[in-house]
N, C-alpha and C. Protein backbone atom coordinates (compact mmCIF):
# COMPACT_ATOMS: atom_id res chain seq x y z
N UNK A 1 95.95 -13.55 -24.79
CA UNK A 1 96.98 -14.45 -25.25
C UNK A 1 96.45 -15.24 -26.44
N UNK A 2 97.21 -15.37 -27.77
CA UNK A 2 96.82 -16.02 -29.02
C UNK A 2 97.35 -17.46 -28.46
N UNK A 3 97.07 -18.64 -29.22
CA UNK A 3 97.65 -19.72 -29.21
C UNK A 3 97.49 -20.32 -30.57
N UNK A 4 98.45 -19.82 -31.74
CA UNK A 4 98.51 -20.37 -32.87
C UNK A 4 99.31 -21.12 -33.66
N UNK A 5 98.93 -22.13 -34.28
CA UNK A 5 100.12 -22.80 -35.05
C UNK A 5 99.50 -23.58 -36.44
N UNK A 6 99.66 -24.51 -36.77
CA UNK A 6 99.21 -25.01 -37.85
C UNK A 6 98.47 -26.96 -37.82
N UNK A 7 98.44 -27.04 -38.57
CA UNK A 7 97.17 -28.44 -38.72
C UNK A 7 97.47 -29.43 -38.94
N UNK A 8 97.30 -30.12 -38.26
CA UNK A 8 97.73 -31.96 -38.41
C UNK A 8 96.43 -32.70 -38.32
N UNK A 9 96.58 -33.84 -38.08
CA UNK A 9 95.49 -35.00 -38.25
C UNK A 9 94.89 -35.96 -37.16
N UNK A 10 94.33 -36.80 -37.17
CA UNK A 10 93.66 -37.33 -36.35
C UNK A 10 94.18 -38.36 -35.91
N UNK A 11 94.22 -38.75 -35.00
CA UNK A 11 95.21 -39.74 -33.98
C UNK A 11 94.90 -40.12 -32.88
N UNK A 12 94.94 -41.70 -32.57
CA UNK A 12 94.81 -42.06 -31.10
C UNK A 12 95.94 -41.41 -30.35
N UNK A 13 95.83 -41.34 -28.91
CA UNK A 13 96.63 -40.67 -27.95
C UNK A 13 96.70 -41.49 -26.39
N UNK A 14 97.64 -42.03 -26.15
CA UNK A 14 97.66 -42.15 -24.68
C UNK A 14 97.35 -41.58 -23.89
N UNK A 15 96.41 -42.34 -22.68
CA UNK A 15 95.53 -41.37 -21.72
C UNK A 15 94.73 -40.51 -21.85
N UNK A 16 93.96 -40.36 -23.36
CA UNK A 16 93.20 -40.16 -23.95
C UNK A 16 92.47 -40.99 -24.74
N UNK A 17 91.32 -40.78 -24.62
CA UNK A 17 90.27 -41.51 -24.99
C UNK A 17 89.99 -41.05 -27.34
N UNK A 18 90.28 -40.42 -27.62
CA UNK A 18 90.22 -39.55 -28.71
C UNK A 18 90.91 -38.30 -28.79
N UNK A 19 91.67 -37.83 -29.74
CA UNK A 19 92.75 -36.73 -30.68
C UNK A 19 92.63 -36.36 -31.96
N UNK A 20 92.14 -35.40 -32.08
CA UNK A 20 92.04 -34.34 -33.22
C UNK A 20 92.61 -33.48 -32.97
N UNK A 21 93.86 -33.09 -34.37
CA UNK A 21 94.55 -31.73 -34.33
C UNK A 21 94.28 -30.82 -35.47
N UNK A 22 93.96 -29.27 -35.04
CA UNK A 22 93.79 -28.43 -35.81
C UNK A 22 94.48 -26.89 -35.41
N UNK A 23 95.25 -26.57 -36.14
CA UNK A 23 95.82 -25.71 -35.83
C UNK A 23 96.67 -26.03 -34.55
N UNK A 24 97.12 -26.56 -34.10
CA UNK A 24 98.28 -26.27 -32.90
C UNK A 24 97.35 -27.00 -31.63
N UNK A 25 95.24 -26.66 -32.15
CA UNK A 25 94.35 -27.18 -30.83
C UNK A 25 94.44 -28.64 -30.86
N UNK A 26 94.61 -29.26 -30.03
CA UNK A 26 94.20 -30.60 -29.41
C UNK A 26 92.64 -30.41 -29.22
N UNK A 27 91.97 -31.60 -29.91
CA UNK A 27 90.79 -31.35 -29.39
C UNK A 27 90.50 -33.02 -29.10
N UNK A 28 89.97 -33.38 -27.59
CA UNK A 28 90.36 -34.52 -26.62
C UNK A 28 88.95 -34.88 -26.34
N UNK A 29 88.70 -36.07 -25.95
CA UNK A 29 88.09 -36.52 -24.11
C UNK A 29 88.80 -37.23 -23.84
N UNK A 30 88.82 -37.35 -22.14
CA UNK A 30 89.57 -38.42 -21.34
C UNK A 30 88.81 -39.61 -21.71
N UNK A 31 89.61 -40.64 -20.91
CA UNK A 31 89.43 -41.91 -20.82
C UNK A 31 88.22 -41.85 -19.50
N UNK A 32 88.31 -41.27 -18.56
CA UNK A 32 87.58 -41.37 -17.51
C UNK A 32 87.08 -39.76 -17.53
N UNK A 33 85.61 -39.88 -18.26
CA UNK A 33 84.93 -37.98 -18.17
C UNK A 33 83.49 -38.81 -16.80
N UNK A 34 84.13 -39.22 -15.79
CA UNK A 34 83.23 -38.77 -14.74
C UNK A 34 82.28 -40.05 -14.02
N UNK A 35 82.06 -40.09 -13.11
CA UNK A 35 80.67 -40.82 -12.57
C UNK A 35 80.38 -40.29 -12.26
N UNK A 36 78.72 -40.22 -12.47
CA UNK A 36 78.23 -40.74 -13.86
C UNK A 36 78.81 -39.67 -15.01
N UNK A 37 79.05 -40.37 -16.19
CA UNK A 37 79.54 -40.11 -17.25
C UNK A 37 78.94 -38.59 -17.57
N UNK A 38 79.71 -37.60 -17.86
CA UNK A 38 79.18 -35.98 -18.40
C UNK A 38 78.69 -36.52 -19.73
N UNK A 39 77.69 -35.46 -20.27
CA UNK A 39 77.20 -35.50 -21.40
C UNK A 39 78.26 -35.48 -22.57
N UNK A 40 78.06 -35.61 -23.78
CA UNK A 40 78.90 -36.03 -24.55
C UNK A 40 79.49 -34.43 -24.75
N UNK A 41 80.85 -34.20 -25.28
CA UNK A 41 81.38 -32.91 -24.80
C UNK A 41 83.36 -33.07 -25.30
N UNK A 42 83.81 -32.24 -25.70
CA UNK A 42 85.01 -32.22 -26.22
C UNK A 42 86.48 -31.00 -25.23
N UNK A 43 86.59 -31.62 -25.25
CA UNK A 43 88.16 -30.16 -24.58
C UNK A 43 88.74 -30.01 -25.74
N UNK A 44 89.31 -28.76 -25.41
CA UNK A 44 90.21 -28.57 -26.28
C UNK A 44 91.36 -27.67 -25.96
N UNK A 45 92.72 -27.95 -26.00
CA UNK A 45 94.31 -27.37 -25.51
C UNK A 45 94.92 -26.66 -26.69
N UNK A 46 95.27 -25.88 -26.21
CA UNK A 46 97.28 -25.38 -27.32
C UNK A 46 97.68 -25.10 -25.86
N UNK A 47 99.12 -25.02 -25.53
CA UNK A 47 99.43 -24.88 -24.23
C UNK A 47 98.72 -24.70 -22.86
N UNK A 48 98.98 -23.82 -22.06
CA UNK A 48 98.52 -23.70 -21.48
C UNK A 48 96.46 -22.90 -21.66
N UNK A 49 96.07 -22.66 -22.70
CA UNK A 49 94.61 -22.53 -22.92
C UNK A 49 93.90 -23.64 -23.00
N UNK A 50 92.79 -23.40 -22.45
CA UNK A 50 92.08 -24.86 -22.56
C UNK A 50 90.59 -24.32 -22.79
N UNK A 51 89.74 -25.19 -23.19
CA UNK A 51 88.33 -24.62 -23.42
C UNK A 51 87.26 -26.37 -23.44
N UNK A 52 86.09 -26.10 -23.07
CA UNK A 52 85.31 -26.96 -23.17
C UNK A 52 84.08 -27.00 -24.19
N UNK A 53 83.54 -27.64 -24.93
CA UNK A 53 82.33 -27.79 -25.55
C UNK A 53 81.48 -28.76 -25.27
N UNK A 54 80.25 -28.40 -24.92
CA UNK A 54 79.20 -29.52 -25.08
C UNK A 54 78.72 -29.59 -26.07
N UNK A 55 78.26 -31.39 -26.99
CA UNK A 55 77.89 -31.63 -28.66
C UNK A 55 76.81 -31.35 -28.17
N UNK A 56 75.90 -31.58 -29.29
CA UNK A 56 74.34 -31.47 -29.30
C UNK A 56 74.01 -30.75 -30.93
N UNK A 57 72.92 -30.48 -31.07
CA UNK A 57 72.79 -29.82 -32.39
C UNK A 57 73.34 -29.16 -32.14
N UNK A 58 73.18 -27.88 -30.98
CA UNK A 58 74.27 -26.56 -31.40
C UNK A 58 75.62 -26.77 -30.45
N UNK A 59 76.41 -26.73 -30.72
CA UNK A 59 77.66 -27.03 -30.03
C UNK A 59 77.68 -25.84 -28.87
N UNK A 60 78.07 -25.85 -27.89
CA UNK A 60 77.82 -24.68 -26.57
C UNK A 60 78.82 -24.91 -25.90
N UNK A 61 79.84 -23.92 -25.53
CA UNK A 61 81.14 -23.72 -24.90
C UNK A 61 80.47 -24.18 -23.32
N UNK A 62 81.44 -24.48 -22.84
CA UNK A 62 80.74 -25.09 -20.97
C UNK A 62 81.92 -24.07 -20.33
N UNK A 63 83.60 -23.38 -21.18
CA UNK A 63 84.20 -22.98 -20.12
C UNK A 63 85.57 -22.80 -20.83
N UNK A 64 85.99 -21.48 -20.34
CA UNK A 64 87.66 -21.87 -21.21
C UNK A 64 88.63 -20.93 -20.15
N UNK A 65 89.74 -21.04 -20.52
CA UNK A 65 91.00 -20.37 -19.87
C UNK A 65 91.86 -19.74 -20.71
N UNK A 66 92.30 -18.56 -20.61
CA UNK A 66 93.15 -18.25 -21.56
C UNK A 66 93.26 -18.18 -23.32
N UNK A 67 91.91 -18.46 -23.37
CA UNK A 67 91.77 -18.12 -24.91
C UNK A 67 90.45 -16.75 -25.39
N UNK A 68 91.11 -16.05 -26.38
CA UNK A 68 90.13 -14.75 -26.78
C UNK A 68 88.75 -15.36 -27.36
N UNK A 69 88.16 -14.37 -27.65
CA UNK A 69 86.82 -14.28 -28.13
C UNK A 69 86.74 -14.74 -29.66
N UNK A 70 87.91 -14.74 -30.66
CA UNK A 70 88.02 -14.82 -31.90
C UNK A 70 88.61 -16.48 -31.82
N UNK A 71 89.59 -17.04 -31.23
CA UNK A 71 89.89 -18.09 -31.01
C UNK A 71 88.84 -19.30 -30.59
N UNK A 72 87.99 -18.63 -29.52
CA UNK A 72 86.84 -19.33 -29.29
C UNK A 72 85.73 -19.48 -29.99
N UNK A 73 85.31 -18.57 -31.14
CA UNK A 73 84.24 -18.46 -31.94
C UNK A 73 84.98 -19.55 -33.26
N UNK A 74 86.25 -19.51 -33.78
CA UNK A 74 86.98 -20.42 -34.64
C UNK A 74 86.75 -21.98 -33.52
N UNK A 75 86.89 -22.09 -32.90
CA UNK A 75 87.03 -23.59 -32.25
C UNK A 75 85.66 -23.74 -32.23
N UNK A 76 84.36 -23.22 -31.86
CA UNK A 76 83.00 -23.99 -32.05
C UNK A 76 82.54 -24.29 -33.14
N UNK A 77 82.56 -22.86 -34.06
CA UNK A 77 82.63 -23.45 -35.38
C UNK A 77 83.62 -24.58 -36.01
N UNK A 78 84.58 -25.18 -35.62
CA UNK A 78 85.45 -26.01 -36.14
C UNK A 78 84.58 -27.61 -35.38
N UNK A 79 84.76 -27.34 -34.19
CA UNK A 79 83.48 -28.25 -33.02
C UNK A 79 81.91 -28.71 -33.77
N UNK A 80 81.41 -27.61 -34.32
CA UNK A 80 80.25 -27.90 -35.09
C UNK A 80 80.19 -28.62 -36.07
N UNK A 81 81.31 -28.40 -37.16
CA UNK A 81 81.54 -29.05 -38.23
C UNK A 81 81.70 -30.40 -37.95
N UNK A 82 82.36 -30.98 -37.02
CA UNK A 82 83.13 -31.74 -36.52
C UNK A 82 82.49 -32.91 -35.64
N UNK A 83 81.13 -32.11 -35.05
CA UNK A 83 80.59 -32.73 -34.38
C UNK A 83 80.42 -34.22 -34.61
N UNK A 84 79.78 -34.51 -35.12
CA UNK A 84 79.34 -35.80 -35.30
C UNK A 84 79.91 -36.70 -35.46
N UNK A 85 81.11 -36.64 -35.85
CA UNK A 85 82.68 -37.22 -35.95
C UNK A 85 83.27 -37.60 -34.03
N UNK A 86 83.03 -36.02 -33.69
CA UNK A 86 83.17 -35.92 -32.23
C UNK A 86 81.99 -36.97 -31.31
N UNK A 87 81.11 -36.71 -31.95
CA UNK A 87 79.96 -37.47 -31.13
C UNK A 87 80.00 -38.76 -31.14
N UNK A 88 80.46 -39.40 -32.17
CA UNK A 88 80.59 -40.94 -32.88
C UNK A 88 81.53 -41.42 -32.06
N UNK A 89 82.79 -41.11 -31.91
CA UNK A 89 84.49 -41.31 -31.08
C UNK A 89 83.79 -41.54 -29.26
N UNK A 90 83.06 -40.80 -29.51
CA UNK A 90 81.86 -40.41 -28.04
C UNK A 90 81.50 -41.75 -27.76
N UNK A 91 80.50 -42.49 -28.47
CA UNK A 91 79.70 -43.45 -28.01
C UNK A 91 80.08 -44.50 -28.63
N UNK A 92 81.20 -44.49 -29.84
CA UNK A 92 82.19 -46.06 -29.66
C UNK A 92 82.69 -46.17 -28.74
N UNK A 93 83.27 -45.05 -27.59
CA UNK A 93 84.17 -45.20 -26.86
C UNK A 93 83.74 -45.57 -25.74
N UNK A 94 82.58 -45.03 -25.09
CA UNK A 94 81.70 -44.64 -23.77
C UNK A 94 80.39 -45.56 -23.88
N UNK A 95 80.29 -45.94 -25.41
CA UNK A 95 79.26 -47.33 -25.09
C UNK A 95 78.10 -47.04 -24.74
C-alpha cells in the first residue's frame, strides 16, 4: 500500500506534543511518550500507515505498519535531515 500526497509545513497540533508535514506524512511525538520517558524518537502517519524512528546520529526505524520499503527509506532519509530540528522540539518539550 503507497500513502502519497503532497507537502505542507510545520505546526503545533493538539494532543501532540510536535507536527511536521511532508508529503501527506505527519511526522509527531505525543505529549505523554512513556514512564520513564522513551529515548528521543519520532512517529510518523499518512492514514492508516504508521512507522517509528529513533534520533541519534544515525536515525534507525524501531517499527512500521503498512508502509513499503521505498516509502520507508524516503522517511529516514527525510528523519535524518530533519533530525536535529526533531531532536530540539524533543528536549524543549521533554526538558
Amino acid at each position: 500500500m503507497l500513502c502519497y500526497t503532497e507537502v505542507t509545513i510545520i505546526e503545533k497540533d493538539f494532543g501532540n506534543a510536535y507536527n511536521y508535514r511532508y508529503k501527506g506524512y505527519r511526522f509527531f511525538f505525543f505529549s505523554n511518550e512513556g514512564l520513564p520517558l522513551e529515548p528521543p524518537h519520532i512517529h510518523v502517519r499518512k492514514g492508516e500507515c504508521v512507522a517509528k524512528y529513533w534520533l541519534g546520529l544515525e536515525v534507525k526505524l524501531a517499527g512500521s505498519w503498512g508502509m513499503n520499503a521505498v516509502e520507508l527509506n524516503e522517511l529516514r532519509r527525510v528523519t535524518q535531515e530533519k533530525r536535529d530540528e526533531f531532536e530540539r522540539a524533543w528536549h524543549e518539550y521533554f526538558g
